[in-house]
C-alpha atoms as a PDB file:
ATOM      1  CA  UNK A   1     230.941 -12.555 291.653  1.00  0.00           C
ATOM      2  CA  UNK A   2     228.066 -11.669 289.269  1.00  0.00           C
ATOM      3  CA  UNK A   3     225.697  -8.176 290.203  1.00  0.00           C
ATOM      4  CA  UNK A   4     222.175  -9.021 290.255  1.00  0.00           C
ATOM      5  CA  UNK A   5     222.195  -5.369 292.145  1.00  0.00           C
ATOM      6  CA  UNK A   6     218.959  -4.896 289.436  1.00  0.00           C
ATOM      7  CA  UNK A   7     216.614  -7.673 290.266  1.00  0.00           C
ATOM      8  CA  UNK A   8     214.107  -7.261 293.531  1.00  0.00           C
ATOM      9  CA  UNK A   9     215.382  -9.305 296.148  1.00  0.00           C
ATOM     10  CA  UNK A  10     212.531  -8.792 298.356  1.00  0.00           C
ATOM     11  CA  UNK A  11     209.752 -10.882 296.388  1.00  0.00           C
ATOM     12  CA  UNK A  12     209.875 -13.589 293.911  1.00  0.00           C
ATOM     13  CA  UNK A  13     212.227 -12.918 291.079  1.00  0.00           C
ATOM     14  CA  UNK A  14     209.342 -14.479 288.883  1.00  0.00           C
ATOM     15  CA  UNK A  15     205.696 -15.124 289.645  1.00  0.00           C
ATOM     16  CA  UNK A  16     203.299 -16.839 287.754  1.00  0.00           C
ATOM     17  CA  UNK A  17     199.329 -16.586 288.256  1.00  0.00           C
ATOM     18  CA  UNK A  18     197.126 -18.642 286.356  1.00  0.00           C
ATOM     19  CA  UNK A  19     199.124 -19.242 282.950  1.00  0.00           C
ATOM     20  CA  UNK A  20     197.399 -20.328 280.702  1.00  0.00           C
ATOM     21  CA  UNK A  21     198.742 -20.874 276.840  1.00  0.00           C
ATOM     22  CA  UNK A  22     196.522 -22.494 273.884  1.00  0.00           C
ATOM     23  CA  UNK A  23     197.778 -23.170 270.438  1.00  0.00           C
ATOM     24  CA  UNK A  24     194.941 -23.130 267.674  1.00  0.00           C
ATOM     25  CA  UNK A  25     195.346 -26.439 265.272  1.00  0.00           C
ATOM     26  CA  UNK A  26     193.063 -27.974 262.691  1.00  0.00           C
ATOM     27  CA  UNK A  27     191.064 -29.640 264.801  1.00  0.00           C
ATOM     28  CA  UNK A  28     190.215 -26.197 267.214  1.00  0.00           C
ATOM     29  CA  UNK A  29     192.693 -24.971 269.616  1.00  0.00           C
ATOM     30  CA  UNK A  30     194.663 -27.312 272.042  1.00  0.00           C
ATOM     31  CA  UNK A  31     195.217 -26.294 275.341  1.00  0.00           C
ATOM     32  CA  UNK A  32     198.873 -27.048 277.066  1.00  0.00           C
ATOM     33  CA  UNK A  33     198.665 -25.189 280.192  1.00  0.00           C
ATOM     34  CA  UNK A  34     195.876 -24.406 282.710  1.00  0.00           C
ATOM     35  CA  UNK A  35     195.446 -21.610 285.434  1.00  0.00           C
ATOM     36  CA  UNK A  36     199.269 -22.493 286.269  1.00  0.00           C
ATOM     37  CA  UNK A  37     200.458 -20.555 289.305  1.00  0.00           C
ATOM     38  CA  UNK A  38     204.517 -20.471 290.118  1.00  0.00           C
ATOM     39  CA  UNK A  39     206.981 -18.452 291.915  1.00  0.00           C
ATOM     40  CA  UNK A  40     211.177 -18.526 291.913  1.00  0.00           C
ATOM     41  CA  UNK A  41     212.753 -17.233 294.573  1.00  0.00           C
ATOM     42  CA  UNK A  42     216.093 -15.593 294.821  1.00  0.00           C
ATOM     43  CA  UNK A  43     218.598 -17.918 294.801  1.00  0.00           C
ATOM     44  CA  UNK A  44     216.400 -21.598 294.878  1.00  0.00           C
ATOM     45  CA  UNK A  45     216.769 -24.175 292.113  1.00  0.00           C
ATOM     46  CA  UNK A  46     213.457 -25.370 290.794  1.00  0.00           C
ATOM     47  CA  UNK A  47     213.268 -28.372 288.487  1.00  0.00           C
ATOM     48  CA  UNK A  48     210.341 -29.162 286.385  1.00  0.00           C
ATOM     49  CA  UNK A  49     209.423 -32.922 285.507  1.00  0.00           C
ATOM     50  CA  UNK A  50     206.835 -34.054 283.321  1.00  0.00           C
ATOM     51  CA  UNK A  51     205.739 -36.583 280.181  1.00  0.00           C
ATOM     52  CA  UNK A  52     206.796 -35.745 276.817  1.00  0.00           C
ATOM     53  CA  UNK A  53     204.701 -32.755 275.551  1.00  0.00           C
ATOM     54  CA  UNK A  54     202.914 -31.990 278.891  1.00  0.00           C
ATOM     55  CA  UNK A  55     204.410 -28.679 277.903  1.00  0.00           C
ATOM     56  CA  UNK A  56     207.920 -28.477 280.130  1.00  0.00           C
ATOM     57  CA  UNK A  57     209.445 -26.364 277.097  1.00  0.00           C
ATOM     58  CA  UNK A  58     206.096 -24.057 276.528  1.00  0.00           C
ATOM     59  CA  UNK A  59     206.180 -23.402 280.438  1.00  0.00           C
ATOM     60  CA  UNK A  60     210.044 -22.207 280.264  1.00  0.00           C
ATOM     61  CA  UNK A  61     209.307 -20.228 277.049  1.00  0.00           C
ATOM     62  CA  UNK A  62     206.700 -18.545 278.919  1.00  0.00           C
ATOM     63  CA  UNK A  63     208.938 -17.478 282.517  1.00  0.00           C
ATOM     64  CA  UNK A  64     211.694 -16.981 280.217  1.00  0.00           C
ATOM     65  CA  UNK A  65     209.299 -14.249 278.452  1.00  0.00           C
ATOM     66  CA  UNK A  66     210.281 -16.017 275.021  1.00  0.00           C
ATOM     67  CA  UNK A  67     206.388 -16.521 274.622  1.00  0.00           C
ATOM     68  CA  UNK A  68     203.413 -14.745 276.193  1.00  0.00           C
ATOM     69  CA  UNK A  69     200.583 -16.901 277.490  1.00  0.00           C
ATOM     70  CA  UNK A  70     197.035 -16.740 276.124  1.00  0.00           C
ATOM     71  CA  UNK A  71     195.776 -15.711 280.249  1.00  0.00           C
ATOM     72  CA  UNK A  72     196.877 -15.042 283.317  1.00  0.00           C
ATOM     73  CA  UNK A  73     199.995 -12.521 284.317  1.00  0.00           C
ATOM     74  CA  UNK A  74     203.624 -13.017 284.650  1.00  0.00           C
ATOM     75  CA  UNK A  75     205.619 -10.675 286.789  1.00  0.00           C
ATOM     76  CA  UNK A  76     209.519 -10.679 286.547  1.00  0.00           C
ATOM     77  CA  UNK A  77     210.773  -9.010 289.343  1.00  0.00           C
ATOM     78  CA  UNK A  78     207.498  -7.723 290.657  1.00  0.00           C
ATOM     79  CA  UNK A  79     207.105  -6.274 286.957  1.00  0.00           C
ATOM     80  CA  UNK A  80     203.795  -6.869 284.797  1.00  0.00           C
ATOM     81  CA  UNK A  81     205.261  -8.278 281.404  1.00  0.00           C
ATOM     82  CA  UNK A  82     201.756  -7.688 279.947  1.00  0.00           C
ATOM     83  CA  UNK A  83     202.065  -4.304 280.102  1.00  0.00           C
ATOM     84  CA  UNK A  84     204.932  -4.240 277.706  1.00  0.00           C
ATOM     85  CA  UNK A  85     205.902  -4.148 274.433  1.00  0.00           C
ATOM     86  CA  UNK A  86     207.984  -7.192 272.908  1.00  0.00           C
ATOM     87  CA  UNK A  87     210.938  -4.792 272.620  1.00  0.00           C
ATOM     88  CA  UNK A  88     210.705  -3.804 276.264  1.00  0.00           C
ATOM     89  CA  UNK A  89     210.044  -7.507 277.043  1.00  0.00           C
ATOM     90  CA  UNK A  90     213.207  -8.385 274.874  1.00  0.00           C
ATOM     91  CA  UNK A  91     215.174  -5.748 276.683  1.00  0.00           C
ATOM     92  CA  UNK A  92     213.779  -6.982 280.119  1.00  0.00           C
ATOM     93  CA  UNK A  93     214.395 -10.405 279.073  1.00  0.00           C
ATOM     94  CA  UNK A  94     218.305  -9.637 278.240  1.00  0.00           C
ATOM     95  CA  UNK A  95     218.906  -8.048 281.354  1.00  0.00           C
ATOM     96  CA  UNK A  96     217.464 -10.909 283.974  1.00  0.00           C
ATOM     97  CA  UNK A  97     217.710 -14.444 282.056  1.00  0.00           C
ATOM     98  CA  UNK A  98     220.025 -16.353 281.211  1.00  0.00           C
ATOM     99  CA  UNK A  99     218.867 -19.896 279.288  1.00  0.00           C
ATOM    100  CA  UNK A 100     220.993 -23.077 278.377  1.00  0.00           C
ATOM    101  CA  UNK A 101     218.839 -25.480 275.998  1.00  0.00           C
ATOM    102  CA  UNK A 102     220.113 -29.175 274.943  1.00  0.00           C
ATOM    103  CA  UNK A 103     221.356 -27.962 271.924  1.00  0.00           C
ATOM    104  CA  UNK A 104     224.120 -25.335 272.993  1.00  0.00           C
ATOM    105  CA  UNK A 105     222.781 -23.341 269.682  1.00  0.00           C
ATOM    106  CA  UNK A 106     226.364 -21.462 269.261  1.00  0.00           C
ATOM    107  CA  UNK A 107     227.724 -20.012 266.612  1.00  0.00           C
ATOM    108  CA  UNK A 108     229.700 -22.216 264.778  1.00  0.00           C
ATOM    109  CA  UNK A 109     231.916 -19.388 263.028  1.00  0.00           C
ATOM    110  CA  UNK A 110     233.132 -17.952 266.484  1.00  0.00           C
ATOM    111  CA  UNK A 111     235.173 -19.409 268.709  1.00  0.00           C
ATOM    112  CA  UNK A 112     233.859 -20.364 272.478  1.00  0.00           C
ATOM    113  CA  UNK A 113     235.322 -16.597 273.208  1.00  0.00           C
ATOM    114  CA  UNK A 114     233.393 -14.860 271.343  1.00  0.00           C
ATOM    115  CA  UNK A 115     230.340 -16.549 271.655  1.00  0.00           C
ATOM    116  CA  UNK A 116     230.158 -15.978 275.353  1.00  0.00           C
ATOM    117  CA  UNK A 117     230.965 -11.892 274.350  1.00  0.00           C
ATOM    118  CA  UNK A 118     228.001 -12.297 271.855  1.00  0.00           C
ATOM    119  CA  UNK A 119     225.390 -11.119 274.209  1.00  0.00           C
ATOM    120  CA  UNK A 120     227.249  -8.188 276.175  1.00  0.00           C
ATOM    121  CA  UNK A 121     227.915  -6.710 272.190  1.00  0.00           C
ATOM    122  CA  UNK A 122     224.257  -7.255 271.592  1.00  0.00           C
ATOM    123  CA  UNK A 123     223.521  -5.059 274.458  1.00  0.00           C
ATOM    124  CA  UNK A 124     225.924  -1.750 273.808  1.00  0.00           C
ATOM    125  CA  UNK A 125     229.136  -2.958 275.476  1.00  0.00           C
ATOM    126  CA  UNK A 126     232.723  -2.193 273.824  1.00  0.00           C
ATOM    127  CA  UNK A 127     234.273  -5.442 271.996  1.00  0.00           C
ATOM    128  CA  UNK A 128     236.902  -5.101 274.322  1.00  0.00           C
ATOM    129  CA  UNK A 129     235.325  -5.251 277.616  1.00  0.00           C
ATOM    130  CA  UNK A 130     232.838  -8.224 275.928  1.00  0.00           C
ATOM    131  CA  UNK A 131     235.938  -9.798 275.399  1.00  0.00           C
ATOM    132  CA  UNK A 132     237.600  -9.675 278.766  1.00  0.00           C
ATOM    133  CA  UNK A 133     234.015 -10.410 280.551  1.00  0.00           C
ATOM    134  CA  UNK A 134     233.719 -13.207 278.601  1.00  0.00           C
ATOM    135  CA  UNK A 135     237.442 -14.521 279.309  1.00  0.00           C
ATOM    136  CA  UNK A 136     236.171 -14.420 282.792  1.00  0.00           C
ATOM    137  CA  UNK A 137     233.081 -16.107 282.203  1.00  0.00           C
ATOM    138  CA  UNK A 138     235.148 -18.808 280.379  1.00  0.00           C
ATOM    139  CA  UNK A 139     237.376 -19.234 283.558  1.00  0.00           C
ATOM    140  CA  UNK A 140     233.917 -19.380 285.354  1.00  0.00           C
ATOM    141  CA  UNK A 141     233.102 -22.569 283.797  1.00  0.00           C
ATOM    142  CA  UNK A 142     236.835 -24.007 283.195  1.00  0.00           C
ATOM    143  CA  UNK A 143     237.030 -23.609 279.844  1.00  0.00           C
ATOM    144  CA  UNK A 144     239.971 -21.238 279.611  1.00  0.00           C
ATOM    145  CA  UNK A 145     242.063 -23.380 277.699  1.00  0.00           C
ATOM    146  CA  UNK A 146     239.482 -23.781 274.948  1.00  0.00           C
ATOM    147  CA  UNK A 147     238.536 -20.355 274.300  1.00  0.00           C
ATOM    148  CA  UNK A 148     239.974 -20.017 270.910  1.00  0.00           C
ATOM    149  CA  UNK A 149     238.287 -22.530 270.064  1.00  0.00           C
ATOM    150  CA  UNK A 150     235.334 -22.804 267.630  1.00  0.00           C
ATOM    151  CA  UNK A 151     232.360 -25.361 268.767  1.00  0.00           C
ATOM    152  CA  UNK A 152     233.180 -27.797 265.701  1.00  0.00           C
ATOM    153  CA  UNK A 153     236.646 -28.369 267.504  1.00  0.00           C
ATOM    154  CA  UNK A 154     235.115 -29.146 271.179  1.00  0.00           C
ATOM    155  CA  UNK A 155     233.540 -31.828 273.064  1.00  0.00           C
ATOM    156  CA  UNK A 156     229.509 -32.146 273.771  1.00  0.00           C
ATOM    157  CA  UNK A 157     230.873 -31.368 277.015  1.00  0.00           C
ATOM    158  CA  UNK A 158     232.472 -28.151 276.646  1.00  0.00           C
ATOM    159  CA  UNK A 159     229.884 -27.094 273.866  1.00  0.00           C
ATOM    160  CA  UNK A 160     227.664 -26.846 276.885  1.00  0.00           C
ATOM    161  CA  UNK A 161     229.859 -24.849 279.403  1.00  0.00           C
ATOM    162  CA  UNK A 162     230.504 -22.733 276.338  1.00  0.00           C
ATOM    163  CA  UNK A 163     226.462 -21.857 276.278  1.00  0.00           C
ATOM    164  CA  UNK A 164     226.213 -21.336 279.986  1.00  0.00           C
ATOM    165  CA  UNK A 165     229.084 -18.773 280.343  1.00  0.00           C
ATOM    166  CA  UNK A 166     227.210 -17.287 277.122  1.00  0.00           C
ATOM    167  CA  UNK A 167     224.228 -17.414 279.569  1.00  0.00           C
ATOM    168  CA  UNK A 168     225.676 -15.443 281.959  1.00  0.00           C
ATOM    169  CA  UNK A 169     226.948 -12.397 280.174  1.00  0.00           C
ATOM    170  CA  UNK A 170     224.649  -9.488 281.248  1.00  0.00           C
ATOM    171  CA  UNK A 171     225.140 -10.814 284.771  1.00  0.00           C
ATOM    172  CA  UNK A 172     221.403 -12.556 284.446  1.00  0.00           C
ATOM    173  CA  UNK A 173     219.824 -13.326 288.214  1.00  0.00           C
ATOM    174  CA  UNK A 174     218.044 -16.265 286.895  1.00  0.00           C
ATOM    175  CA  UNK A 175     219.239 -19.474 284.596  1.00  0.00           C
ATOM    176  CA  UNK A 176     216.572 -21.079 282.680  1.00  0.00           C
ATOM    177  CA  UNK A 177     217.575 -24.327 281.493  1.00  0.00           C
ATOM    178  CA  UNK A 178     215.885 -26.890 279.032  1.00  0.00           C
ATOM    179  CA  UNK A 179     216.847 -30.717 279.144  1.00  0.00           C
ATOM    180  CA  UNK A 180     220.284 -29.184 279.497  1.00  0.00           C
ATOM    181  CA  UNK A 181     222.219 -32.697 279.826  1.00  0.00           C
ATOM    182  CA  UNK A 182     219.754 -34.372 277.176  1.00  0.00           C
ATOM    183  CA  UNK A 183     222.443 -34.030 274.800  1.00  0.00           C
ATOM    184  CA  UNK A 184     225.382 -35.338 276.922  1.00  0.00           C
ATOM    185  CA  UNK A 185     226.724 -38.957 278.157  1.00  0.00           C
ATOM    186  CA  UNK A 186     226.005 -39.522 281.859  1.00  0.00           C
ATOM    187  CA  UNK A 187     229.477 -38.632 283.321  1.00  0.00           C
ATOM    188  CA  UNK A 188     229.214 -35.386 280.921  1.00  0.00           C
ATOM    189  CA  UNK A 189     225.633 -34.668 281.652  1.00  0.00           C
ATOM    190  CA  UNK A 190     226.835 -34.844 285.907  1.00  0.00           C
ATOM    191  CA  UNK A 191     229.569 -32.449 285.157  1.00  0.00           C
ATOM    192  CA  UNK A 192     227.307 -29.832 283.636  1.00  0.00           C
ATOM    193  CA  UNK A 193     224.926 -30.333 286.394  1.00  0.00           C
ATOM    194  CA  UNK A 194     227.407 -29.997 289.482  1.00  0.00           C
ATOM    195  CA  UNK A 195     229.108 -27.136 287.246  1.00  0.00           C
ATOM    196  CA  UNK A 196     225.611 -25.126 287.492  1.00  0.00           C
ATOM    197  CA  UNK A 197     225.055 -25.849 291.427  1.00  0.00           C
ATOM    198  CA  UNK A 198     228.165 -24.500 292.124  1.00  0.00           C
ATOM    199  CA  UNK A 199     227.481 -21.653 289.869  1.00  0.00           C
ATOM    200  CA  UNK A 200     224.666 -21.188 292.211  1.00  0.00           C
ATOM    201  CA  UNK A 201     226.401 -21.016 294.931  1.00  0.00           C
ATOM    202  CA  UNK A 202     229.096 -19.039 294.708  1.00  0.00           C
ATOM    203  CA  UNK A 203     226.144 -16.108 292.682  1.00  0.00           C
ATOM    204  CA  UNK A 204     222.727 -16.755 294.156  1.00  0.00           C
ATOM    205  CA  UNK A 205     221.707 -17.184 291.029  1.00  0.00           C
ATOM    206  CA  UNK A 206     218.609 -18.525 290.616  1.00  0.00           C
ATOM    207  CA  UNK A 207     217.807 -21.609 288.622  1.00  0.00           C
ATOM    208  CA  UNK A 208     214.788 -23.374 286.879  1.00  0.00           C
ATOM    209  CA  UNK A 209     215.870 -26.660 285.082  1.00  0.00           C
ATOM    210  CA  UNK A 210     213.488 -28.492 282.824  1.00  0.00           C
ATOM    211  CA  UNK A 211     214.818 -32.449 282.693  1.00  0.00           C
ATOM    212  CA  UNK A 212     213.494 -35.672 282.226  1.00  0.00           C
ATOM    213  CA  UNK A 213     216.298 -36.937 283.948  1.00  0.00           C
ATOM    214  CA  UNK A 214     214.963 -37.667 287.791  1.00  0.00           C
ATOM    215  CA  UNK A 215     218.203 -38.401 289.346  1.00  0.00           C
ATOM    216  CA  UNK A 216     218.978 -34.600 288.094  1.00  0.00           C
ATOM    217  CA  UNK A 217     215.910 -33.304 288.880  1.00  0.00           C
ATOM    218  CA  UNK A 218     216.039 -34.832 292.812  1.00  0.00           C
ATOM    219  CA  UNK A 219     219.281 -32.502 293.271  1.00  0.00           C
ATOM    220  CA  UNK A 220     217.313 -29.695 293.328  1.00  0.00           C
ATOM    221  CA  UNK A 221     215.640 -27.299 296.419  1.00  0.00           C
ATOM    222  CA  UNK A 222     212.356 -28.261 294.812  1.00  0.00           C
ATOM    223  CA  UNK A 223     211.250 -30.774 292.398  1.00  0.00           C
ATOM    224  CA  UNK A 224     207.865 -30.215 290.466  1.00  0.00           C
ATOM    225  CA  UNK A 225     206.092 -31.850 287.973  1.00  0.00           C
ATOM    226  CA  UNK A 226     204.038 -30.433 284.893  1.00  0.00           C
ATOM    227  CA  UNK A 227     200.860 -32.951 284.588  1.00  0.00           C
ATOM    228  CA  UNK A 228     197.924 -31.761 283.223  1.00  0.00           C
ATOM    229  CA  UNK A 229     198.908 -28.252 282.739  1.00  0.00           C
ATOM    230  CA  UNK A 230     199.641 -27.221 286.092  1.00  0.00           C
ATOM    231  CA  UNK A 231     202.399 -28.047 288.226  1.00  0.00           C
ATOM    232  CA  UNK A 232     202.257 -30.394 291.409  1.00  0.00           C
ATOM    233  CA  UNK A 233     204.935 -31.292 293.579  1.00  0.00           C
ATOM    234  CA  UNK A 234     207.148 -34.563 292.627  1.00  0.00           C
END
C-alpha cells in the first residue's frame, strides 16, 4: 500500500481555474485553451477525450505542472503553483505525480529494475532501498520475472508496466496518463488499462487519463471532453 500521507485529502488534489495557455507562431499567437476550470478528487479517475490537437496533451502538461499556463491558477493540493519557482514546482511535481505517456520513454541501458529505482535515486534515496522499492513496484505490476531485463528485450506490453511502476516510485497520489494504450494492440492496451484500475483500487490513487480510445475512456468515474478549449462532459 502506497502513502499519499502528504497530499490534502480534504479538497481537490488538483484544481484548475480558468487555464488558459497560448503559444505565439508566425502568424500571432494561437490560443489552445480557454478560461478552463477542473478539479481531481482523491481517489476518482477522470478521462479526457477530444479531436486531435484540441490540446488533450497541453492540458496534462499543464495539471502535471510540466508547463505553466499563460492565465488562470493551478493549485496542487490546495497549493498556488504560481507562486513558485520551477525548482520548487519540479520538487512539488516529483513528490505528487506520477505520468505514463504512449511512449514508455525508458532508459534503454537499464534494465526494467532500475528504471523503476530511477526516480527514488533522483530524489536522495540510497541505491539500495531504490532497488528493493522498485522490486516491489515491479511485483505491483507483475513484472517480477522481467526485472533484469532491459526494455529492448521486452514486449510493448511490459515496456508499459515497466513505466507505470517507474510512475509510482515517490509514492505519487495522482497518475497522469497520456494516450497510454496508443502504443499497444487491443488485448495489450486492455491489460494496461485494467492493470491501472486495480492500481486504483487497492491505493486511492488518483487518475487522469488522456485517450482517444472511447471504449477506455467510458471505464472511467467521469468522462470529459476537451472541445474548444474547455472541457464539457462526454
Amino acid at each position: 500500500m502506497m502513502n499519499h500521507s502528504s497530499v490534502s485529502r480534504t479538497g481537490p488534489l488538483i484544481h484548475a481555474q480558468g487555464i488558459g495557455r497560448e503559444f505565439a507562431g508566425p502568424g500571432g499567437s494561437l490560443r489552445v485553451l480557454h478560461g478552463l476550470d477542473f478539479e481531481l478528487k482523491p481517489g476518482e479517475i477522470v478521462s479526457v477525450v477530444g479531436a486531435s490537437g484540441s490540446g488533450k496533451s497541453t492540458l496534462l502538461h499543464i495539471l502535471g505542472c510540466l508547463d505553466r499556463p499563460t492565465s488562470g491558477r493551478l493549485l496542487l493540493g490546495g497549493q498556488d503553483t504560481s507562486l513558485l519557482s520551477d525548482r520548487q514546482l519540479a520538487g512539488l511535481r516529483g513528490k505528487r505525480i506520477g505520468f505514463v505517456f504512449q511512449f514508455h520513454h525508458l532508459l534503454p541501458e537499464f534494465t526494467a529494475l532500475e528504471n523503476a529505482a530511477i526516480p527514488m535515486m533522483v530524489a536522495g534515496q540510497p541505491l539500495d532501498q531504490s532497488l528493493k522499492e522498485a522490486a516491489r513496484l515491479l511485483e505491483m505490476v507483475e513484472l517480477s520475472p522481467r526485472a533484469g531485463h532491459k526494455p529492448a528485450e521486452l514486449s510493448g506490453g511490459e515496456q508499459q508496466r515497466a513505466a507505470i511502476a517507474r510512475a509510482l516510485a515517490n509514492s505519487p497520489g495522482i497518475l497522469l496518463a497520456d494516450e497510454p494504450t496508443g502504443n499497444l494492440d487491443n488485448k495489450l492496451g486492455q491489460a494496461v488499462i485494467d492493470l491501472l484500475w486495480r492500481l486504483s483500487r487497492e491505493t486511492g490513487l488518483s487518475m487522469v487519463i488522456v485517450t482517444h480510445n472511447r471504449e477506455v475512456a467510458a471505464r472511467a468515474g467521469r468522462m470529459l471532453e476537451l472541445r474548444e478549449g474547455r472541457l464539457w462532459p462526454a
